[in-house]
PDB file of N, CA and C in Angstrom:
ATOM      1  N   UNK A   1     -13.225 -28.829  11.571  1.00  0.00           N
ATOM      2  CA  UNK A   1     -13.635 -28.986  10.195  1.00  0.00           C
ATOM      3  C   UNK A   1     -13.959 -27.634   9.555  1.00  0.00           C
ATOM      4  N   UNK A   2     -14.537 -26.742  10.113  1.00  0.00           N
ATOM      5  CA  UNK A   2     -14.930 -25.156   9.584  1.00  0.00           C
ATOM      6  C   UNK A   2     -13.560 -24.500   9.681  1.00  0.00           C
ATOM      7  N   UNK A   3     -12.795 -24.519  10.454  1.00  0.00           N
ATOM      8  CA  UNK A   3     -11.697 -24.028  10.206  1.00  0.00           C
ATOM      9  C   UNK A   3     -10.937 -24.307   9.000  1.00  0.00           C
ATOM     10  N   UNK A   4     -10.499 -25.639   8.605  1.00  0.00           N
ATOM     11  CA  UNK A   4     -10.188 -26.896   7.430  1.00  0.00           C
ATOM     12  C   UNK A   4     -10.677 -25.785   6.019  1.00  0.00           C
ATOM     13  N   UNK A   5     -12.025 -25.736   5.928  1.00  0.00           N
ATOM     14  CA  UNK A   5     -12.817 -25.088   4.822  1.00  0.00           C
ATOM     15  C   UNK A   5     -12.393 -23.866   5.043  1.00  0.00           C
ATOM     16  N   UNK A   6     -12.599 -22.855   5.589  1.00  0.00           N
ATOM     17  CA  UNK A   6     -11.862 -22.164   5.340  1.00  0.00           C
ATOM     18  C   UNK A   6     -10.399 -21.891   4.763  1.00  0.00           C
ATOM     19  N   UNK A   7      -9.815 -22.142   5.374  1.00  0.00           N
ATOM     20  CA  UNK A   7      -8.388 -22.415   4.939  1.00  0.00           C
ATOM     21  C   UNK A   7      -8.639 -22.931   3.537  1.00  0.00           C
ATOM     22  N   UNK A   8      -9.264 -23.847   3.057  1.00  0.00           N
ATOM     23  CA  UNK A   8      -9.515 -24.035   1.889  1.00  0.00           C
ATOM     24  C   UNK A   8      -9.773 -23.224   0.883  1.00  0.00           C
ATOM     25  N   UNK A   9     -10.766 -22.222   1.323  1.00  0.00           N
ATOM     26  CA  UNK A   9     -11.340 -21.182   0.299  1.00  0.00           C
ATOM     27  C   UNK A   9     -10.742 -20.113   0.242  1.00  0.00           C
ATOM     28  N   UNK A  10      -9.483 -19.669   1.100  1.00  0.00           N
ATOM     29  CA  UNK A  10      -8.803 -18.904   1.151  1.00  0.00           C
ATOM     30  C   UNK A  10      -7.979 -18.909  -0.395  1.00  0.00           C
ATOM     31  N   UNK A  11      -7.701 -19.183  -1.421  1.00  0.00           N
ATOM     32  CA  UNK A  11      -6.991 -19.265  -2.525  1.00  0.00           C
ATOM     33  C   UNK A  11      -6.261 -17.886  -2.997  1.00  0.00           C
ATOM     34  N   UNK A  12      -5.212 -18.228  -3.606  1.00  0.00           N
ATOM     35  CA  UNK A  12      -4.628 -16.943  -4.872  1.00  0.00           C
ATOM     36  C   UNK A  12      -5.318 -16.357  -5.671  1.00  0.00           C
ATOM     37  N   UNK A  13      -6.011 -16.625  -5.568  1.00  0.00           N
ATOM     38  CA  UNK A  13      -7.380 -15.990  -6.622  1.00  0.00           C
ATOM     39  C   UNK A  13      -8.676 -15.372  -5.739  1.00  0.00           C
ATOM     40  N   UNK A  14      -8.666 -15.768  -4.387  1.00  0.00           N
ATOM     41  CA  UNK A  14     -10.119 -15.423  -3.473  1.00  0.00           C
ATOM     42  C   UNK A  14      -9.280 -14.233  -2.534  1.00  0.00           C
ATOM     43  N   UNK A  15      -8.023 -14.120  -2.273  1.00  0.00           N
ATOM     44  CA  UNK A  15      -7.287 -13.305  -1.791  1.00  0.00           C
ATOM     45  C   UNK A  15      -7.349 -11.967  -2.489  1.00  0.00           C
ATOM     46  N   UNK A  16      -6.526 -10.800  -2.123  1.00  0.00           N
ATOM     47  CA  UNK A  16      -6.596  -9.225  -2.734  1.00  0.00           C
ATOM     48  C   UNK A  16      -5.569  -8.767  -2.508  1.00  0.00           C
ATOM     49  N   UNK A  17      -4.875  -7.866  -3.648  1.00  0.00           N
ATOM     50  CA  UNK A  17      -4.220  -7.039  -2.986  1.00  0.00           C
ATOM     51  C   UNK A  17      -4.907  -5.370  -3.307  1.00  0.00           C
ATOM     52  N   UNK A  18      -5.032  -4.492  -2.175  1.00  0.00           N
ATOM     53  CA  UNK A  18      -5.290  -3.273  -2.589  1.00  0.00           C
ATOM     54  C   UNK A  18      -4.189  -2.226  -3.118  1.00  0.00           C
ATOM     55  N   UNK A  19      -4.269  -1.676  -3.907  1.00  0.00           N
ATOM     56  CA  UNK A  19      -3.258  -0.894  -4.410  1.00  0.00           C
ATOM     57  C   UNK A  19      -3.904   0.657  -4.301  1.00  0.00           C
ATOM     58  N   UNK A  20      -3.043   1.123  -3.600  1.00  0.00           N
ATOM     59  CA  UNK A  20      -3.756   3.147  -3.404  1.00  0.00           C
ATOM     60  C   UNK A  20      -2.638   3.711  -4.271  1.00  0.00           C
ATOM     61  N   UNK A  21      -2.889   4.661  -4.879  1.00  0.00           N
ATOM     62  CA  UNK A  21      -2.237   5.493  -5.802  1.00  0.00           C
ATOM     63  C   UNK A  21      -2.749   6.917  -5.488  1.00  0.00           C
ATOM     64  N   UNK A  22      -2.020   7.803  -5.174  1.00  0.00           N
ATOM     65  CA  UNK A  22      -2.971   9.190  -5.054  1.00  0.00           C
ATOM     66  C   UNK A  22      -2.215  10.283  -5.637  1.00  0.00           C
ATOM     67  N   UNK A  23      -2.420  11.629  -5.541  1.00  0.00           N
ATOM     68  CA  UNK A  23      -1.513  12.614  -5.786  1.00  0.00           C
ATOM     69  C   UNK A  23      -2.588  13.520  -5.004  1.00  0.00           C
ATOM     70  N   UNK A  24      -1.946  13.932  -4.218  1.00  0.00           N
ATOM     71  CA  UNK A  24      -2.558  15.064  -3.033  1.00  0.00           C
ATOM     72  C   UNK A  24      -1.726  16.202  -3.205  1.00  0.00           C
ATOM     73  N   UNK A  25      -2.161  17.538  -3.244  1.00  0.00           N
ATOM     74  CA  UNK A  25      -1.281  18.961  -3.242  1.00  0.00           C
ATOM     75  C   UNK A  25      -0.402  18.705  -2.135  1.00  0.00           C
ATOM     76  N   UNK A  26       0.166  19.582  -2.413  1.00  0.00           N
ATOM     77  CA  UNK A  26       1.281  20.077  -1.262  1.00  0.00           C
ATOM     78  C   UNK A  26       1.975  20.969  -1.101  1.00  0.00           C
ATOM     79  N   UNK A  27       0.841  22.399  -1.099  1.00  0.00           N
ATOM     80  CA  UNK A  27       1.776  23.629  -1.854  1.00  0.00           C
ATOM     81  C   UNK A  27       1.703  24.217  -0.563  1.00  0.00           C
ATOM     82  N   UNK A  28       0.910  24.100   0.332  1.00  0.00           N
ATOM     83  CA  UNK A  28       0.651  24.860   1.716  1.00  0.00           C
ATOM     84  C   UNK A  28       0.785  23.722   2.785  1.00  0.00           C
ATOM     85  N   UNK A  29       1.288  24.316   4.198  1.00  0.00           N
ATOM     86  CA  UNK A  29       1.518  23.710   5.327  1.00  0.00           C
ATOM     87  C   UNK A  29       0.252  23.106   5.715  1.00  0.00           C
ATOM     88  N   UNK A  30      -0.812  23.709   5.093  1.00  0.00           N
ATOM     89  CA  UNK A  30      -2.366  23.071   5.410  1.00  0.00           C
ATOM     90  C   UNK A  30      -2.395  21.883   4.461  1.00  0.00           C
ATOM     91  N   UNK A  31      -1.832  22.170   3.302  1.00  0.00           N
ATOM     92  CA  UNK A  31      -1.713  20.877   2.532  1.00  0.00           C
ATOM     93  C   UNK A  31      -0.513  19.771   3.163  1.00  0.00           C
ATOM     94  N   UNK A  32      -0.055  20.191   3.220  1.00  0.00           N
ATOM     95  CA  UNK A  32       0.808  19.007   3.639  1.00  0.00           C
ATOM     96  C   UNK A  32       0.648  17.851   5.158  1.00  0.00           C
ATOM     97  N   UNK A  33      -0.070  19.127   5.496  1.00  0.00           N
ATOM     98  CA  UNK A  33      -0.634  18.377   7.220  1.00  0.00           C
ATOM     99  C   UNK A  33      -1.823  17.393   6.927  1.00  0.00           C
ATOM    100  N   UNK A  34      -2.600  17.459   5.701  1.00  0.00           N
ATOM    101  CA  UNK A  34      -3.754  16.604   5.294  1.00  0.00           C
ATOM    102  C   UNK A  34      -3.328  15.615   4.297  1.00  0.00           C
ATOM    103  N   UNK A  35      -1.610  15.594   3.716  1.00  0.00           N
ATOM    104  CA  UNK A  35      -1.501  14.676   3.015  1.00  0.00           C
ATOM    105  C   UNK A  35      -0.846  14.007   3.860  1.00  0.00           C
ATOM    106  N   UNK A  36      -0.198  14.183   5.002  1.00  0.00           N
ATOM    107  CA  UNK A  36       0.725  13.301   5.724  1.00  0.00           C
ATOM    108  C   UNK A  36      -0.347  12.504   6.782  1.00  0.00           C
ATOM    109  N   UNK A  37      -1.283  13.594   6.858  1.00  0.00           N
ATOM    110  CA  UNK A  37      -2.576  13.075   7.533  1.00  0.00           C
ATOM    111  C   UNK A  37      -3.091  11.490   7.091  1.00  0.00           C
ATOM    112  N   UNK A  38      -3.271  12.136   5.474  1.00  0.00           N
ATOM    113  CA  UNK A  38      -3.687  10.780   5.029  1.00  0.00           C
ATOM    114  C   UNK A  38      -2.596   9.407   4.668  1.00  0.00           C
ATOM    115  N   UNK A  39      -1.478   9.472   4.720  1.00  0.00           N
ATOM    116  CA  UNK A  39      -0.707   8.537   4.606  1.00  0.00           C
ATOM    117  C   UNK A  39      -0.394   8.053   5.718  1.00  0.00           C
ATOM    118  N   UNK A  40      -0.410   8.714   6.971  1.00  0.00           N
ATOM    119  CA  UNK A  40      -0.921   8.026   8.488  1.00  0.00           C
ATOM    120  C   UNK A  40      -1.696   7.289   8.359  1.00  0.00           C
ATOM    121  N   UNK A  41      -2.946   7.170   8.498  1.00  0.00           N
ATOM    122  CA  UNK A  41      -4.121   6.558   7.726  1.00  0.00           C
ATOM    123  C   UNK A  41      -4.112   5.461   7.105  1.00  0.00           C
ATOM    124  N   UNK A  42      -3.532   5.353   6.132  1.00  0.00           N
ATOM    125  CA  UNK A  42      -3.184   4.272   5.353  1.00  0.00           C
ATOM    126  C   UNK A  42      -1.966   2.887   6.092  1.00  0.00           C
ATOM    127  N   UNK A  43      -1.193   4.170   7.012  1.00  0.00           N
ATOM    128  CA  UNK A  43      -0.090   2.703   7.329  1.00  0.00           C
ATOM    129  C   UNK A  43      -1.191   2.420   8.626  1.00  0.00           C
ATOM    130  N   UNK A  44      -1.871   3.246   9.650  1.00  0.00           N
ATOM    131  CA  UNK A  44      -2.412   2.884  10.531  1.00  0.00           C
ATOM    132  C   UNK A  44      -3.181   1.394  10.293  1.00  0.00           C
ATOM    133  N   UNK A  45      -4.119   1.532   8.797  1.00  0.00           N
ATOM    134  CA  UNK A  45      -4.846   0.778   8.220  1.00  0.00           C
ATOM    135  C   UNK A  45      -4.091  -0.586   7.396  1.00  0.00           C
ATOM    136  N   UNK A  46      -2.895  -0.801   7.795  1.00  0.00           N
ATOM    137  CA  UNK A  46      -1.780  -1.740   7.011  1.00  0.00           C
ATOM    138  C   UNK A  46      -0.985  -1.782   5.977  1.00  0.00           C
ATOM    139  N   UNK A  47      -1.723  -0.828   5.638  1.00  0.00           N
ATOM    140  CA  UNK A  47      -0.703  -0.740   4.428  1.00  0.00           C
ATOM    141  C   UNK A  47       0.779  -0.208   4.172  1.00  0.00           C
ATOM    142  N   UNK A  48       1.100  -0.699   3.370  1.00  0.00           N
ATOM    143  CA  UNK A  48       3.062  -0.491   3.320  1.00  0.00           C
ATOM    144  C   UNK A  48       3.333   0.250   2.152  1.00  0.00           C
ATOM    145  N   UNK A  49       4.618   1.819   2.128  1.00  0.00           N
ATOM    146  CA  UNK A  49       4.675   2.073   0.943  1.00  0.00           C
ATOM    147  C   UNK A  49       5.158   0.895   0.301  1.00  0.00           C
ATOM    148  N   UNK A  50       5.078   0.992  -1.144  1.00  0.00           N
ATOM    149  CA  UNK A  50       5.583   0.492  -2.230  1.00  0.00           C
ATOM    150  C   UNK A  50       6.336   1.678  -3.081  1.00  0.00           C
ATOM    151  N   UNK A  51       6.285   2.581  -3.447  1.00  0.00           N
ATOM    152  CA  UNK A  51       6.509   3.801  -3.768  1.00  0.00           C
ATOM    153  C   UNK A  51       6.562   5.031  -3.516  1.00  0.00           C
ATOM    154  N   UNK A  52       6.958   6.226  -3.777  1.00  0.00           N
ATOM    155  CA  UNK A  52       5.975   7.833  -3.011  1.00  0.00           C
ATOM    156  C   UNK A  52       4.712   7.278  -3.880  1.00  0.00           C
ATOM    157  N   UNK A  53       3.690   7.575  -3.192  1.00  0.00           N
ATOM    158  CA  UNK A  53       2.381   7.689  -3.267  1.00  0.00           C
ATOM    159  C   UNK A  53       1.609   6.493  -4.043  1.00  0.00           C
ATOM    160  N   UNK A  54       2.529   5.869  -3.546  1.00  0.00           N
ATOM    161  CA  UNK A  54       1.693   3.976  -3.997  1.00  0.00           C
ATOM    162  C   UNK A  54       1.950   3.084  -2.507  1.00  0.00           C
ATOM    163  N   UNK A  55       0.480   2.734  -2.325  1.00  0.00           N
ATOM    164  CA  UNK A  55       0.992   1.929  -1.236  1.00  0.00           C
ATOM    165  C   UNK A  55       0.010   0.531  -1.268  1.00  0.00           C
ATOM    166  N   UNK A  56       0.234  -0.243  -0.611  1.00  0.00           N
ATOM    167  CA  UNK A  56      -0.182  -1.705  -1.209  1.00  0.00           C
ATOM    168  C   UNK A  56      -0.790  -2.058   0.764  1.00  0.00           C
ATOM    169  N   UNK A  57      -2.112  -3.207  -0.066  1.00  0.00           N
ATOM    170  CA  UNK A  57      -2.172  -4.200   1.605  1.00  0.00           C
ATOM    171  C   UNK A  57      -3.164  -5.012   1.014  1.00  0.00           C
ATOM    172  N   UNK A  58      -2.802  -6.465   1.771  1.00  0.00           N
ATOM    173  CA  UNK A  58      -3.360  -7.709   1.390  1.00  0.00           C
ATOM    174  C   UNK A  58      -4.326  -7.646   2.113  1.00  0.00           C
ATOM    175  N   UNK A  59      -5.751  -8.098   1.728  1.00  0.00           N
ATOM    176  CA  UNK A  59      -6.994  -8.677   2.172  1.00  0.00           C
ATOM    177  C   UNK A  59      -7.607 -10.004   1.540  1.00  0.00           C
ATOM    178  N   UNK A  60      -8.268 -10.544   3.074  1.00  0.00           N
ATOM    179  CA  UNK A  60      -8.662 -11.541   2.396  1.00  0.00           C
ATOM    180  C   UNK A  60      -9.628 -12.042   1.459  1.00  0.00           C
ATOM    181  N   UNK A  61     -10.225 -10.834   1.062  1.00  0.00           N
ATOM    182  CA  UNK A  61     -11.110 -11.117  -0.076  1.00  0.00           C
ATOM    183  C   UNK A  61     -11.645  -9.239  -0.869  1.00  0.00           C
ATOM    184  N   UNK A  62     -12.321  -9.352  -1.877  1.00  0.00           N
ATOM    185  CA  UNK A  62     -12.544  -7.733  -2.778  1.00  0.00           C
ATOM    186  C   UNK A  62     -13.446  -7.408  -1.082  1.00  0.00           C
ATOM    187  N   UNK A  63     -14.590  -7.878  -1.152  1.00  0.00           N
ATOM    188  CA  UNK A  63     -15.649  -7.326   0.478  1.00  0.00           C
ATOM    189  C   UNK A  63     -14.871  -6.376   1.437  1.00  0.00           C
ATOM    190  N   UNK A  64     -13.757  -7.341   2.147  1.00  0.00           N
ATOM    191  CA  UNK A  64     -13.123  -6.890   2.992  1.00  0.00           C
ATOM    192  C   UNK A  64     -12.316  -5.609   2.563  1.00  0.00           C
ATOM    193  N   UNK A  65     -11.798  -5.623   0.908  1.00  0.00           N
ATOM    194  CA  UNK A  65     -10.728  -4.808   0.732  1.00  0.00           C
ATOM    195  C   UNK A  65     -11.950  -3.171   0.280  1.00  0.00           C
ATOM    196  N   UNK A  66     -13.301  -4.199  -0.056  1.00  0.00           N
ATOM    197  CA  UNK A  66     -14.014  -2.282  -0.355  1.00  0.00           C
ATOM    198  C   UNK A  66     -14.206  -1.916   1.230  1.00  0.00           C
ATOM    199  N   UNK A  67     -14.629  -2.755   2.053  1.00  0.00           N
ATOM    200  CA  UNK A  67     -14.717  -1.807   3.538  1.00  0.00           C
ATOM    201  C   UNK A  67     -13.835  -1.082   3.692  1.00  0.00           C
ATOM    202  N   UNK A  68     -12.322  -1.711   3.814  1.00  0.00           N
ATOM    203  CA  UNK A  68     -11.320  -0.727   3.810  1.00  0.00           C
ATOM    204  C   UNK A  68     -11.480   0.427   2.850  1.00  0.00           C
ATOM    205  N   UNK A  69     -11.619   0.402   1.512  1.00  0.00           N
ATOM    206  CA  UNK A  69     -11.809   1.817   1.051  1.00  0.00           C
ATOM    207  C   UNK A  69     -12.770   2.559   1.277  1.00  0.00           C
ATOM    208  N   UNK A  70     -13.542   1.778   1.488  1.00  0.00           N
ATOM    209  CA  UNK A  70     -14.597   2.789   1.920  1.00  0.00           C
ATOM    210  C   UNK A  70     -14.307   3.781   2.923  1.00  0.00           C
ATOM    211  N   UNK A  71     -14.197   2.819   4.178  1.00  0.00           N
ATOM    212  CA  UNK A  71     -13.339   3.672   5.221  1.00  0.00           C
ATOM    213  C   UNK A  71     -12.311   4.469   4.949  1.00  0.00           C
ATOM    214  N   UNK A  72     -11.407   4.604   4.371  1.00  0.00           N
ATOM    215  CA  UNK A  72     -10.394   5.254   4.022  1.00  0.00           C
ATOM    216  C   UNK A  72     -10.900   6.315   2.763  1.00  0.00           C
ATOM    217  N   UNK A  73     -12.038   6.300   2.215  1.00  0.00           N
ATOM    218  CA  UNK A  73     -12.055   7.850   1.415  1.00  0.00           C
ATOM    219  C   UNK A  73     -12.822   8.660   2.180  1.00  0.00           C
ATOM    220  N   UNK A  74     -13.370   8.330   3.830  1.00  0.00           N
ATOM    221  CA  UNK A  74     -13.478   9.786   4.110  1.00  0.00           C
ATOM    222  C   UNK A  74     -12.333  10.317   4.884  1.00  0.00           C
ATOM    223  N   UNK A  75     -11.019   9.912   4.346  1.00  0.00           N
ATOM    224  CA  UNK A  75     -10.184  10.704   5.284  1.00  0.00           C
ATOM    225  C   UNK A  75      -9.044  11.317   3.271  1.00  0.00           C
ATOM    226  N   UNK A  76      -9.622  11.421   2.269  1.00  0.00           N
ATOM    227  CA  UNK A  76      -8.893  12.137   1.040  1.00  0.00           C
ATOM    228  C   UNK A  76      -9.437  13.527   1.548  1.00  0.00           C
ATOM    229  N   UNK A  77      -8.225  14.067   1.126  1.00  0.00           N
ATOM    230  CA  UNK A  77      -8.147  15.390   1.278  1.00  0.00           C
ATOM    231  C   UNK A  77      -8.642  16.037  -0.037  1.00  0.00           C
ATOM    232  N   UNK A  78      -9.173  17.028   0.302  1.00  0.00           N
ATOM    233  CA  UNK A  78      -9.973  18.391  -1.095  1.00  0.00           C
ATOM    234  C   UNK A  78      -8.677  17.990  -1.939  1.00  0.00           C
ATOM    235  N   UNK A  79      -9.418  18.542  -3.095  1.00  0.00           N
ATOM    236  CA  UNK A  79      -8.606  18.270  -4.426  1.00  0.00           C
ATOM    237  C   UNK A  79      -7.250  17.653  -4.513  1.00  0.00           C
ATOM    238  N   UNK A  80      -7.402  15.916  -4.410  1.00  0.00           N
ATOM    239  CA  UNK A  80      -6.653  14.982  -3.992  1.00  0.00           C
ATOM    240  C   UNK A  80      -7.108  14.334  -5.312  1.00  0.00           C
ATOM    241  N   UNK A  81      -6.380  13.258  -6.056  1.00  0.00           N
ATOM    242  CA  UNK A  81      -6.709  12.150  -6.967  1.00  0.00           C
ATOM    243  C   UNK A  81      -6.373  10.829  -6.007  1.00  0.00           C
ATOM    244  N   UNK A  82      -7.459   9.706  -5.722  1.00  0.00           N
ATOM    245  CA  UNK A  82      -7.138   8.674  -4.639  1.00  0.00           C
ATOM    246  C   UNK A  82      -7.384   7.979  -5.559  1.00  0.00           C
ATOM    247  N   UNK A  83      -6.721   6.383  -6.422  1.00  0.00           N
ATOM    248  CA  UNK A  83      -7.388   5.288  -7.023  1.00  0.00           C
ATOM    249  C   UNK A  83      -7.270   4.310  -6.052  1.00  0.00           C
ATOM    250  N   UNK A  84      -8.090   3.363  -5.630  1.00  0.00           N
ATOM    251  CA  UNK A  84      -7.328   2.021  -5.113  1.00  0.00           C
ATOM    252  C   UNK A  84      -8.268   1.125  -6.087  1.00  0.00           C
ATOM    253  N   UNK A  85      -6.734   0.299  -6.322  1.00  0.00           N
ATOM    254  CA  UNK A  85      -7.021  -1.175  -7.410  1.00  0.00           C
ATOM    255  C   UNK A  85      -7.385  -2.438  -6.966  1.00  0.00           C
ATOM    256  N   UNK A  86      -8.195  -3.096  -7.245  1.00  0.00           N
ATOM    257  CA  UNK A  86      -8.085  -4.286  -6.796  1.00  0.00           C
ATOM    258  C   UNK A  86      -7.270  -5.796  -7.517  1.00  0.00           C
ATOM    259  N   UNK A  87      -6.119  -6.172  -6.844  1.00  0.00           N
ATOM    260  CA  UNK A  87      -5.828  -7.487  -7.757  1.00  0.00           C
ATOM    261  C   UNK A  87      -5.633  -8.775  -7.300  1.00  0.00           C
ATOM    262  N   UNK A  88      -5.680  -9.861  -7.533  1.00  0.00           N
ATOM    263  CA  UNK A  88      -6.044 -10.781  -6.731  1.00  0.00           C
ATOM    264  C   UNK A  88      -4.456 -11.490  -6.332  1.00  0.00           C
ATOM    265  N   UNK A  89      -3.912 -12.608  -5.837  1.00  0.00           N
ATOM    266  CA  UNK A  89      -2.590 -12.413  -4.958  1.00  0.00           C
ATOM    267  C   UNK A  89      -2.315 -13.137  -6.110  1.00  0.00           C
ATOM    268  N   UNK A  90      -2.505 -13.701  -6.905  1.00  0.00           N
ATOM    269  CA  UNK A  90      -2.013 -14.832  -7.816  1.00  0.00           C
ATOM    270  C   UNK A  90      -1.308 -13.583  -9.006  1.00  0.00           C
ATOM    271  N   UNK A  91      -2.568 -12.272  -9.341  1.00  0.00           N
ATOM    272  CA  UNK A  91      -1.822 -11.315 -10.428  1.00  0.00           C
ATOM    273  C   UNK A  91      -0.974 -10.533  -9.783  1.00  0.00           C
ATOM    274  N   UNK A  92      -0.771 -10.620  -8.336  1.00  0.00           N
ATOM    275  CA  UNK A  92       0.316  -9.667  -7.855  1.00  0.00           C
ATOM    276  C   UNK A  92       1.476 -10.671  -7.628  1.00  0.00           C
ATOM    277  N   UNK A  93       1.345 -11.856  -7.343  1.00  0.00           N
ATOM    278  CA  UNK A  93       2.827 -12.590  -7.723  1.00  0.00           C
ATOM    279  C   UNK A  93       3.524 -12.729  -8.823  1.00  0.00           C
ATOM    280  N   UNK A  94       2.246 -12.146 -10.172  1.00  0.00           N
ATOM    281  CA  UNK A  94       3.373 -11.245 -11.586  1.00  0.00           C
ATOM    282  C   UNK A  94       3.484 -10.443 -11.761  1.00  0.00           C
ATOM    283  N   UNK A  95       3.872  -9.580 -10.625  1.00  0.00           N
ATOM    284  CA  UNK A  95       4.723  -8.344 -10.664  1.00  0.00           C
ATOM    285  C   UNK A  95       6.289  -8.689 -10.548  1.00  0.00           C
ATOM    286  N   UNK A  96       7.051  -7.761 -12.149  1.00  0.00           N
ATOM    287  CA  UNK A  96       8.212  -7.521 -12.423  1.00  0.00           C
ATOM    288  C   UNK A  96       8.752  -6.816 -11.559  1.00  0.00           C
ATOM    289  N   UNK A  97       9.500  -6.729 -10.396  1.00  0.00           N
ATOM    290  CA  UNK A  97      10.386  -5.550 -10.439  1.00  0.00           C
ATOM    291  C   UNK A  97      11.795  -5.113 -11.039  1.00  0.00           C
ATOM    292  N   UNK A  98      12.204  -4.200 -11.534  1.00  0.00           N
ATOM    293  CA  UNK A  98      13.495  -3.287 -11.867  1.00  0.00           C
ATOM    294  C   UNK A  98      14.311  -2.384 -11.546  1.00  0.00           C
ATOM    295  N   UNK A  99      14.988  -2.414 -10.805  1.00  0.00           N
ATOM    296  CA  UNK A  99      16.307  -1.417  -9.872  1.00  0.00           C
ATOM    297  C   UNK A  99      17.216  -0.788 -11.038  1.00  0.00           C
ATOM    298  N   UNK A 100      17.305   0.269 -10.952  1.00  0.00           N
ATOM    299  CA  UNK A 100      17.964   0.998 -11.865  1.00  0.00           C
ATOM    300  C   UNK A 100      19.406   0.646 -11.556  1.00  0.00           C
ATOM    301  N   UNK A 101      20.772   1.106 -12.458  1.00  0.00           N
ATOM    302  CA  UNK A 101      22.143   0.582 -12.090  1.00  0.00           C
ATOM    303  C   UNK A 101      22.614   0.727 -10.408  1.00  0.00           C
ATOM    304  N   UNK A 102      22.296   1.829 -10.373  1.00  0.00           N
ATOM    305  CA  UNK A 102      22.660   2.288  -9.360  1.00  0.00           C
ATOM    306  C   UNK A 102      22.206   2.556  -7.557  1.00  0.00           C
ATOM    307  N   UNK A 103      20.462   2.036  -8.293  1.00  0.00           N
ATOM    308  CA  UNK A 103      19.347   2.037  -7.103  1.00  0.00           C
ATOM    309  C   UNK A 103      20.104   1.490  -5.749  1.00  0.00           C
ATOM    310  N   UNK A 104      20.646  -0.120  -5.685  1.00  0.00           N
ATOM    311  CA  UNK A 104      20.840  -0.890  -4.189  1.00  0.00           C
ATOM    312  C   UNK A 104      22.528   0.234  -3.936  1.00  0.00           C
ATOM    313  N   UNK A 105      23.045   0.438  -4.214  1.00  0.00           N
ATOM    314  CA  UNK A 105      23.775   1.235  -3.747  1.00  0.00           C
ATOM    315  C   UNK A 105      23.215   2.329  -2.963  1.00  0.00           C
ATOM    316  N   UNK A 106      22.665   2.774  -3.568  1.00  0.00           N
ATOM    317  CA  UNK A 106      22.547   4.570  -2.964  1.00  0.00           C
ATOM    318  C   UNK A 106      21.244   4.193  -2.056  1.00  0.00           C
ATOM    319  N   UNK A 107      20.526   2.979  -2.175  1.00  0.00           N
ATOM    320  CA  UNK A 107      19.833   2.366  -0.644  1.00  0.00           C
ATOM    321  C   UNK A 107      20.776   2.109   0.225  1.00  0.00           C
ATOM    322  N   UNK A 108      21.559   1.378  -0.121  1.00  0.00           N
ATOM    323  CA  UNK A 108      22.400   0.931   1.070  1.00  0.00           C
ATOM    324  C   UNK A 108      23.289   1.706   1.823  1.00  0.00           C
ATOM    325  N   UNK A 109      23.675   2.610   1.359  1.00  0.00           N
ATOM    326  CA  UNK A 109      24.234   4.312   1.623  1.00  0.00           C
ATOM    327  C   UNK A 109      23.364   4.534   2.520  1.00  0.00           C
ATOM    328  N   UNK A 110      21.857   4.738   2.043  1.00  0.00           N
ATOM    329  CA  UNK A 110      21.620   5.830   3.308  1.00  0.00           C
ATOM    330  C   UNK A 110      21.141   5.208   4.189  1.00  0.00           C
ATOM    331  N   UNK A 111      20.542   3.483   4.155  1.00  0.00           N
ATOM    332  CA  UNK A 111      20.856   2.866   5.333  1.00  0.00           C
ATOM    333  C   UNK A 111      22.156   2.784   6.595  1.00  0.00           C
ATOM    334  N   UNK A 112      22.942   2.823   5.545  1.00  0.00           N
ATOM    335  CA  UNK A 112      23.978   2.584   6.576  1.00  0.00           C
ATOM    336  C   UNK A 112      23.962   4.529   7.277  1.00  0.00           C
ATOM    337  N   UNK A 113      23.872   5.168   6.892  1.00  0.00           N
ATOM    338  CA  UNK A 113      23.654   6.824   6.882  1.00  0.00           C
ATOM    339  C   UNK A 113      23.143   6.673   8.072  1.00  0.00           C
ATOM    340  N   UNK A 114      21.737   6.707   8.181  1.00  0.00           N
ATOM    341  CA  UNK A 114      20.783   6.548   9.426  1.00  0.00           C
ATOM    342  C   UNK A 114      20.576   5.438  10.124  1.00  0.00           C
ATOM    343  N   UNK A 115      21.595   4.569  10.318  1.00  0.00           N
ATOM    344  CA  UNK A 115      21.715   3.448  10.860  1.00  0.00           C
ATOM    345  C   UNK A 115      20.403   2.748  10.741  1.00  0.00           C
ATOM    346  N   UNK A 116      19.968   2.259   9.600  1.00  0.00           N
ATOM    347  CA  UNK A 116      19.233   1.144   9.583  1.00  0.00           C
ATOM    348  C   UNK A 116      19.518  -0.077   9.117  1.00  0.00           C
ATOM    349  N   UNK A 117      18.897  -0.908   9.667  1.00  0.00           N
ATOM    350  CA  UNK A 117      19.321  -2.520   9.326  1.00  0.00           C
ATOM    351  C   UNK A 117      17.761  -3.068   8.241  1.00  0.00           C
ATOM    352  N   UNK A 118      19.148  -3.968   7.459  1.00  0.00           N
ATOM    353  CA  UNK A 118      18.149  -5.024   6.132  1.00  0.00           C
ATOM    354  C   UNK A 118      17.602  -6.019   6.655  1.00  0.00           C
ATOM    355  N   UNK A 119      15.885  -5.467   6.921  1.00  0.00           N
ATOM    356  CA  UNK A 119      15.694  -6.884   7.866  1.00  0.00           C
ATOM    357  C   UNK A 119      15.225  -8.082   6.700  1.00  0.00           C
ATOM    358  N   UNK A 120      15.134  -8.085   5.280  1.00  0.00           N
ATOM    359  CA  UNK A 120      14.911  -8.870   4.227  1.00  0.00           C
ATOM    360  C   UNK A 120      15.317  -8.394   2.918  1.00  0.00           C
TER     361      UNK A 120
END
């Protein structure tokens, strides 16, 4: 039965998605070792790019998703811009996306390039 309720209160609306956005330097090998640093970090912590320097991960509620940031801003690097957003799964299932003319081509190029496979 506690299991049941749960599952219950779990909703599109009680759910999260975190959204990180950053812009970290990268003019020195010291910079770049603390921005790759921190994007380790982030996939270690689940998250998936979505973009260069947007990366996304579902939690099950805002609580859970500030621990994660919390945890994750002591690893921003000196004069770094870090946002993470919070939105709930119901406003991230209205997200538009748009592929430019030419975008799935020149993906599928360099998949096939470095032999990777479309697993979706």
């Amino acid at each position: 039965m506690a299991r049941r309720q749960r599952l219950e209160t779990l909703t599109g609306w009680s759910m999260m998605w975190i959204i990180c956005m950053f812009d970290i330097p990268v003019r020195t090998r010291k910079e770049m070792r603390k921005a790759t640093r921190f994007r380790n970090v982030l996939l270690d912590e689940g998250f998936v790019m979505k973009q260069f320097s947007v990366y996304i991960k579902p939690v099950k509620s805002l609580s859970a998703g500030q621990t994660v940031t919390k945890t994750l801003s002591r690893f921003i690097p000196d004069n770094s811009s870090v946002s993470f957003l919070y939105i709930t799964d119901k406003q991230y299932l209205m997200t538009e996306n748009y592929l430019g003319k030419n975008y799935e081509e020149n993906e599928e190029e360099t998949r096939e390039k470095n032999g990777q496979l479309l697993l979706f």
